[in-house]
Each structure stands twice: as C-alpha cells, then as structure tokens.
PDB file of N, CA and C in Angstrom:
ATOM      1  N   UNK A   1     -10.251  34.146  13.101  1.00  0.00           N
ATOM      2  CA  UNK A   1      -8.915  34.106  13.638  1.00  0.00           C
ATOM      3  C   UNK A   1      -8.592  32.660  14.040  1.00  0.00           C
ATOM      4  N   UNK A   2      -7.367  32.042  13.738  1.00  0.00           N
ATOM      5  CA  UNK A   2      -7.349  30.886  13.915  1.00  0.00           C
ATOM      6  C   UNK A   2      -5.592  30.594  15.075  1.00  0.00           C
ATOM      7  N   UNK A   3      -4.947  29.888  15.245  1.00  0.00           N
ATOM      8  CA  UNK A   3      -3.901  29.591  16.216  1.00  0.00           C
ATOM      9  C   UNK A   3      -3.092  28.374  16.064  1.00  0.00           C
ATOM     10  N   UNK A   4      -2.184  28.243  15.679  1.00  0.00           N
ATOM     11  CA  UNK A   4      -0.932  26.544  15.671  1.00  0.00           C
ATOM     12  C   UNK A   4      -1.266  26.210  17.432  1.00  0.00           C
ATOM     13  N   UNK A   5      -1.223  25.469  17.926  1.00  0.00           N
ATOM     14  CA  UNK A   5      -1.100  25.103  19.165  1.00  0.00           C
ATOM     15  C   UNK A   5      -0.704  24.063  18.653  1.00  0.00           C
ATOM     16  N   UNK A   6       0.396  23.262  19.816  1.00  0.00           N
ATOM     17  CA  UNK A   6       1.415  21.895  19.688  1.00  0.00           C
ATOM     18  C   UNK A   6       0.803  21.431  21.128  1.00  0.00           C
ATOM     19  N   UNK A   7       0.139  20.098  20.657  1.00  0.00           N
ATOM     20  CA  UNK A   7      -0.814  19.577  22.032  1.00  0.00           C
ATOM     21  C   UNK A   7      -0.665  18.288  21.636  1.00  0.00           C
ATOM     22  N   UNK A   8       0.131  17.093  22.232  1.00  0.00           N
ATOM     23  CA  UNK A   8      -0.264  15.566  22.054  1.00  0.00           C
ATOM     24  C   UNK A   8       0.975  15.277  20.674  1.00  0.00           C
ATOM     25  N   UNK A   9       2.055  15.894  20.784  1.00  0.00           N
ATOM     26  CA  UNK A   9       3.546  15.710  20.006  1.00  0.00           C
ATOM     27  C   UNK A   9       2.871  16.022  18.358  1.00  0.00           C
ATOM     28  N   UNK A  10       1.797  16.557  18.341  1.00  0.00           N
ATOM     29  CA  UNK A  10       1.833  17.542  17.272  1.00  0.00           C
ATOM     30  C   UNK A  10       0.984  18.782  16.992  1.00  0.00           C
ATOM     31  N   UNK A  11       1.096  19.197  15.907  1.00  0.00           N
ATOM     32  CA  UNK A  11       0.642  20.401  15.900  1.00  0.00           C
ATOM     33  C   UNK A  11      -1.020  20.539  15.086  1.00  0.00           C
ATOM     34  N   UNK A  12      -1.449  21.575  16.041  1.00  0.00           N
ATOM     35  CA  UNK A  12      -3.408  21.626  15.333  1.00  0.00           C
ATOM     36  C   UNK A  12      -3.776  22.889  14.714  1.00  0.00           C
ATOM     37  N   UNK A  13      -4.172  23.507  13.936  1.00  0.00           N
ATOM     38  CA  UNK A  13      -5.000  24.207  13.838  1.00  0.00           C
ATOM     39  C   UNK A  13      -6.412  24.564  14.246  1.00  0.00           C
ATOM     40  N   UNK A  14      -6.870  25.687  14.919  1.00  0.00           N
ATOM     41  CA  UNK A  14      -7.804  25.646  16.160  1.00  0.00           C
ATOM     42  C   UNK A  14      -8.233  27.361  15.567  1.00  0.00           C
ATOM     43  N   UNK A  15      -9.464  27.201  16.141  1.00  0.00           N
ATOM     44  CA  UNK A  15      -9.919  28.641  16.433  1.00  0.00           C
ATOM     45  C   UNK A  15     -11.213  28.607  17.683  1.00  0.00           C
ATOM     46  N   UNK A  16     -11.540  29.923  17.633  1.00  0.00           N
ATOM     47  CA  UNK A  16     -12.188  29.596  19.321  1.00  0.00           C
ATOM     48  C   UNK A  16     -13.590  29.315  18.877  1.00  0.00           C
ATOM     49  N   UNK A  17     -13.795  27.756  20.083  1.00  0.00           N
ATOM     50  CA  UNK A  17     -14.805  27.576  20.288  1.00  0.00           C
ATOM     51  C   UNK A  17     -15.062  26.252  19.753  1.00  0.00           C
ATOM     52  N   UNK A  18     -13.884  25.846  19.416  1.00  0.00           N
ATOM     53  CA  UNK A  18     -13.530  24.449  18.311  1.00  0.00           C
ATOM     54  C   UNK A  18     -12.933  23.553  19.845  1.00  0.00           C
ATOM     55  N   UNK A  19     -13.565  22.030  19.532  1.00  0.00           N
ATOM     56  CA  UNK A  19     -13.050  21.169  20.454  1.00  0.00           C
ATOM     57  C   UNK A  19     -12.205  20.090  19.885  1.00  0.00           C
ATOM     58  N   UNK A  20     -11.085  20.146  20.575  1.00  0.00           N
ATOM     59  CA  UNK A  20     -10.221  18.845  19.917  1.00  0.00           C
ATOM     60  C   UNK A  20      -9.639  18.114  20.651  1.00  0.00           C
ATOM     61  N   UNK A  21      -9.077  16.861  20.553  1.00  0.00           N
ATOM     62  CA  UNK A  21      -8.855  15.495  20.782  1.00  0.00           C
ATOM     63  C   UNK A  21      -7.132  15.459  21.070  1.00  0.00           C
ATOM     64  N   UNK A  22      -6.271  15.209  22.164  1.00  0.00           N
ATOM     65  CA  UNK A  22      -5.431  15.100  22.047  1.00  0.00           C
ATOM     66  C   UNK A  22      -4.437  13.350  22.913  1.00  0.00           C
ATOM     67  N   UNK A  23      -3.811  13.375  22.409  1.00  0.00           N
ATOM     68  CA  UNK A  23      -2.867  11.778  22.754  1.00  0.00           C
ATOM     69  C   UNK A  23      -3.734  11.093  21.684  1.00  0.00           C
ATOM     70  N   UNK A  24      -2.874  10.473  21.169  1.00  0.00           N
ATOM     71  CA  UNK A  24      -2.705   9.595  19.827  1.00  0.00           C
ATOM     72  C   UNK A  24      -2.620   7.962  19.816  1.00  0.00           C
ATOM     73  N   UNK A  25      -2.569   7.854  18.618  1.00  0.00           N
ATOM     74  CA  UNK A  25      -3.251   6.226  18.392  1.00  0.00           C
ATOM     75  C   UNK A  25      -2.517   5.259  19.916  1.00  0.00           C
ATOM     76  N   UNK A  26      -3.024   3.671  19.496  1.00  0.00           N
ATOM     77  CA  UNK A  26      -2.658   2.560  20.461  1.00  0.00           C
ATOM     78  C   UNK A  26      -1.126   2.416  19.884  1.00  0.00           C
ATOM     79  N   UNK A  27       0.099   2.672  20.834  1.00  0.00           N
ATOM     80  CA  UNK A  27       0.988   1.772  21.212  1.00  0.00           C
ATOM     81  C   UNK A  27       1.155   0.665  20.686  1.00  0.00           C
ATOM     82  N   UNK A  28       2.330   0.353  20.994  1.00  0.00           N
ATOM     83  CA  UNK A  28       2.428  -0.878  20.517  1.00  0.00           C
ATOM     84  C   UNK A  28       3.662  -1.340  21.479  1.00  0.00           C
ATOM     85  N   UNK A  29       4.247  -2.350  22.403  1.00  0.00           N
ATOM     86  CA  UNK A  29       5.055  -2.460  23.203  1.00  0.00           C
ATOM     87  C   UNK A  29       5.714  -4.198  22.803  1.00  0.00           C
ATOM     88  N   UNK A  30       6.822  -4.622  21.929  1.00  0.00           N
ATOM     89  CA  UNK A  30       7.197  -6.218  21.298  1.00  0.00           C
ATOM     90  C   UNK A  30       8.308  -5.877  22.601  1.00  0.00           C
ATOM     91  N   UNK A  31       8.408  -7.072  23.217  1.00  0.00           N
ATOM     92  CA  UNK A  31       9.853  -7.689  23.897  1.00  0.00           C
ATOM     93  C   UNK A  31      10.404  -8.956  23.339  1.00  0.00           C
ATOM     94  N   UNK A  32      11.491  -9.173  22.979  1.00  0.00           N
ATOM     95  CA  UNK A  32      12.032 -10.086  22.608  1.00  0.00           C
ATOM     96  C   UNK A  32      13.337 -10.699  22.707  1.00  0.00           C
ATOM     97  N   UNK A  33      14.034 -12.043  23.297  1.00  0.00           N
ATOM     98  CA  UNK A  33      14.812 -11.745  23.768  1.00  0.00           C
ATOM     99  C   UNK A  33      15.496 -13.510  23.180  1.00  0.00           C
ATOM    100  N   UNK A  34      16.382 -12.910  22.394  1.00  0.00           N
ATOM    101  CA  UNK A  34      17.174 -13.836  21.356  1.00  0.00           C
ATOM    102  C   UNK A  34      17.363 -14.991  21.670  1.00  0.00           C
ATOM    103  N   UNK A  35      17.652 -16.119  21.010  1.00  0.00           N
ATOM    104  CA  UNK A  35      17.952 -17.455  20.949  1.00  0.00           C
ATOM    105  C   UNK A  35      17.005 -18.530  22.042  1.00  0.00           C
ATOM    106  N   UNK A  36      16.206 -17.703  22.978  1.00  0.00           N
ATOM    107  CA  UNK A  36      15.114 -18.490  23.717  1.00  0.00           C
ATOM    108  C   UNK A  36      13.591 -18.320  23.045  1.00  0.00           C
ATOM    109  N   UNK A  37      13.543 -18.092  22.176  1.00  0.00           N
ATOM    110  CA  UNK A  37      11.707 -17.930  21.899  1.00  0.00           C
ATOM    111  C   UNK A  37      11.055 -17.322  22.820  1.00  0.00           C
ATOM    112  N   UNK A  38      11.786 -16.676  23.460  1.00  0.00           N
ATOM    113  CA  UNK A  38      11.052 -15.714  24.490  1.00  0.00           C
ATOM    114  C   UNK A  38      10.447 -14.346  23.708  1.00  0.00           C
ATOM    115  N   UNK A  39       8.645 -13.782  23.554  1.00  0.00           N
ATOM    116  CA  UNK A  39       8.646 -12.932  23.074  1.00  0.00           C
ATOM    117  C   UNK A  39       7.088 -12.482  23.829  1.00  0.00           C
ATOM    118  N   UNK A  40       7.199 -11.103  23.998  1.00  0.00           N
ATOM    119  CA  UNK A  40       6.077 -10.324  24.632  1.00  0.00           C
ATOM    120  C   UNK A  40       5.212  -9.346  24.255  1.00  0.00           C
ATOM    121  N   UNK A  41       4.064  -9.215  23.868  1.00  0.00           N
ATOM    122  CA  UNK A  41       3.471  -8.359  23.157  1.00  0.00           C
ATOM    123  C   UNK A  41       2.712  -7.423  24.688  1.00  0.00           C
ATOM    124  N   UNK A  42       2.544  -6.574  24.385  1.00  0.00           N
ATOM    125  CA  UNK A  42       1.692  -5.415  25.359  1.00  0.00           C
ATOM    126  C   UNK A  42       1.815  -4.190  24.404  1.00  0.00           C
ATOM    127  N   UNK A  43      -0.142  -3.676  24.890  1.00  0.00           N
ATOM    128  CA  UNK A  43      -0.559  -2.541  23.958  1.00  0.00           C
ATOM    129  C   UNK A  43      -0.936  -1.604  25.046  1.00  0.00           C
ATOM    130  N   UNK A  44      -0.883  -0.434  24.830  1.00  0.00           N
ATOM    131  CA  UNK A  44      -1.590   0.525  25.652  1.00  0.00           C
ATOM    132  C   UNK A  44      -1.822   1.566  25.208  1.00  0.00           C
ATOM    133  N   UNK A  45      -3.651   2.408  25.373  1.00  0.00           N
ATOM    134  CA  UNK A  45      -3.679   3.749  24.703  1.00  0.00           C
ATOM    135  C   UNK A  45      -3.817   4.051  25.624  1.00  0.00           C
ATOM    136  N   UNK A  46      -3.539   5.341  25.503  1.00  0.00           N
ATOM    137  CA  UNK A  46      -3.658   6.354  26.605  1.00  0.00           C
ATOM    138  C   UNK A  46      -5.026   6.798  26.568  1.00  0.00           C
ATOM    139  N   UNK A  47      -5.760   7.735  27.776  1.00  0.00           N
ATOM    140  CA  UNK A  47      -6.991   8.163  27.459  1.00  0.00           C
ATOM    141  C   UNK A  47      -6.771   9.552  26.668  1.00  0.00           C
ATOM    142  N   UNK A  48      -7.876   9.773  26.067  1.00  0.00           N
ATOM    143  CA  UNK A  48      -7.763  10.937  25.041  1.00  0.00           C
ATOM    144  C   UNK A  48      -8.644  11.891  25.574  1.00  0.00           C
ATOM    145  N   UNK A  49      -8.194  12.955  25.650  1.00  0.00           N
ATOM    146  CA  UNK A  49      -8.546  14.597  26.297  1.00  0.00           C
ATOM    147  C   UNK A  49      -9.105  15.266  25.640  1.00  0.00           C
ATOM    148  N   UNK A  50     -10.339  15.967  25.795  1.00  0.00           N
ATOM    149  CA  UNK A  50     -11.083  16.941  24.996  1.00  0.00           C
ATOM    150  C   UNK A  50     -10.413  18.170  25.669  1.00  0.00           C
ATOM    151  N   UNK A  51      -9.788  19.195  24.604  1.00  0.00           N
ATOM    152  CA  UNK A  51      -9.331  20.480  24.793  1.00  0.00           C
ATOM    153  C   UNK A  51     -10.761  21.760  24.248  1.00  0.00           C
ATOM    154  N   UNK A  52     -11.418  22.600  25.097  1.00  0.00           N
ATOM    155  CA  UNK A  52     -12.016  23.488  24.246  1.00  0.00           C
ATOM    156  C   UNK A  52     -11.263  24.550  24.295  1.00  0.00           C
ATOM    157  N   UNK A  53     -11.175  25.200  23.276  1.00  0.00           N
ATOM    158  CA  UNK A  53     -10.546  26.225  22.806  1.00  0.00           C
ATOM    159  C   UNK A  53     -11.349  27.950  22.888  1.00  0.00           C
ATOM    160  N   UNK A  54     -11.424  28.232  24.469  1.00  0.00           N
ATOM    161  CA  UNK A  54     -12.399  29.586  24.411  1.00  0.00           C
ATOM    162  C   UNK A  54     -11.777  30.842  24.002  1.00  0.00           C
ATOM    163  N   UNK A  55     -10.436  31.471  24.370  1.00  0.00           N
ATOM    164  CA  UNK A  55      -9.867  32.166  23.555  1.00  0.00           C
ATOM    165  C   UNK A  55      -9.020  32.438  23.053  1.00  0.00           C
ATOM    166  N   UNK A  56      -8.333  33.185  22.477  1.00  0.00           N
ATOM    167  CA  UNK A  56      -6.604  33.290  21.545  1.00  0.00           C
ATOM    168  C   UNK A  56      -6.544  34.880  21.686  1.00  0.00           C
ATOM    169  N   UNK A  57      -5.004  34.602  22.689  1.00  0.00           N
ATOM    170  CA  UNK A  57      -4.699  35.597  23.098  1.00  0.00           C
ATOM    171  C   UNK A  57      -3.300  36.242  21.816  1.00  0.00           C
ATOM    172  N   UNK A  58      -2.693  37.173  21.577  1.00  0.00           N
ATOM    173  CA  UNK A  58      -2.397  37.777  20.924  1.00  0.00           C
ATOM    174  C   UNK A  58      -0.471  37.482  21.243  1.00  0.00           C
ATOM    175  N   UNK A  59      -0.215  36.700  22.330  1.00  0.00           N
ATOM    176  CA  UNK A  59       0.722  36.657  23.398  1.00  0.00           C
ATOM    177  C   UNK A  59       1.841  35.513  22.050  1.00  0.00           C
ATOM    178  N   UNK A  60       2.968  35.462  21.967  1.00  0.00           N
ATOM    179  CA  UNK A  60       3.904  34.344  21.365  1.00  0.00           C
ATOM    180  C   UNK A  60       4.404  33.589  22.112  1.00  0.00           C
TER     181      UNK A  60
END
C-alpha cells in the first residue's frame, strides 16, 4: 500500500516504514540595485527533516 503526501512544496510517494527527506535544494538570494554597482549575493539552505512514515490511514 503506498500514499501521495505533499511535504516540502512537493509531492512523494511513500509507503510505511519508508524514510524521507523534506525542504529542498540551497537558495539563492541576488540584490541589485541599478546604476550604482551595488550588488549582493546571500545563500541559505534550510535544514532538512527526516519524516518516517509508520502508518496510512484510509482518511482523504
């Protein structure tokens, strides 16, 4: 028996007892701000979450 769950802005295929990974790649953050050569780079990942999957209930 398996389950769609939407965890981390997309969707997984899972069944019980399966562990998965959710929040997604590094960011990317450019500021830039015209006619001064003013420009800003910043990255940030988020930490990534182990989900275990113990059961699937029958529920929509």
């Amino acid at each position: 028996m398996y389950a769609i769950v939407k965890a981390g802005g997309r969707q997984e295929k899972v069944t019980v007892g399966e562990t998965i990974t959710v929040k997604g790649p590094k960011i990317d953050i450019l500021r830039y701000k015209n006619k001064t050569g003013h420009r800003r780079r910043q990255g940030f990942r988020a930490q990534h979450t182990r989900v275990k999957i113990t059961a699937i209930s029958g529920a929509k």
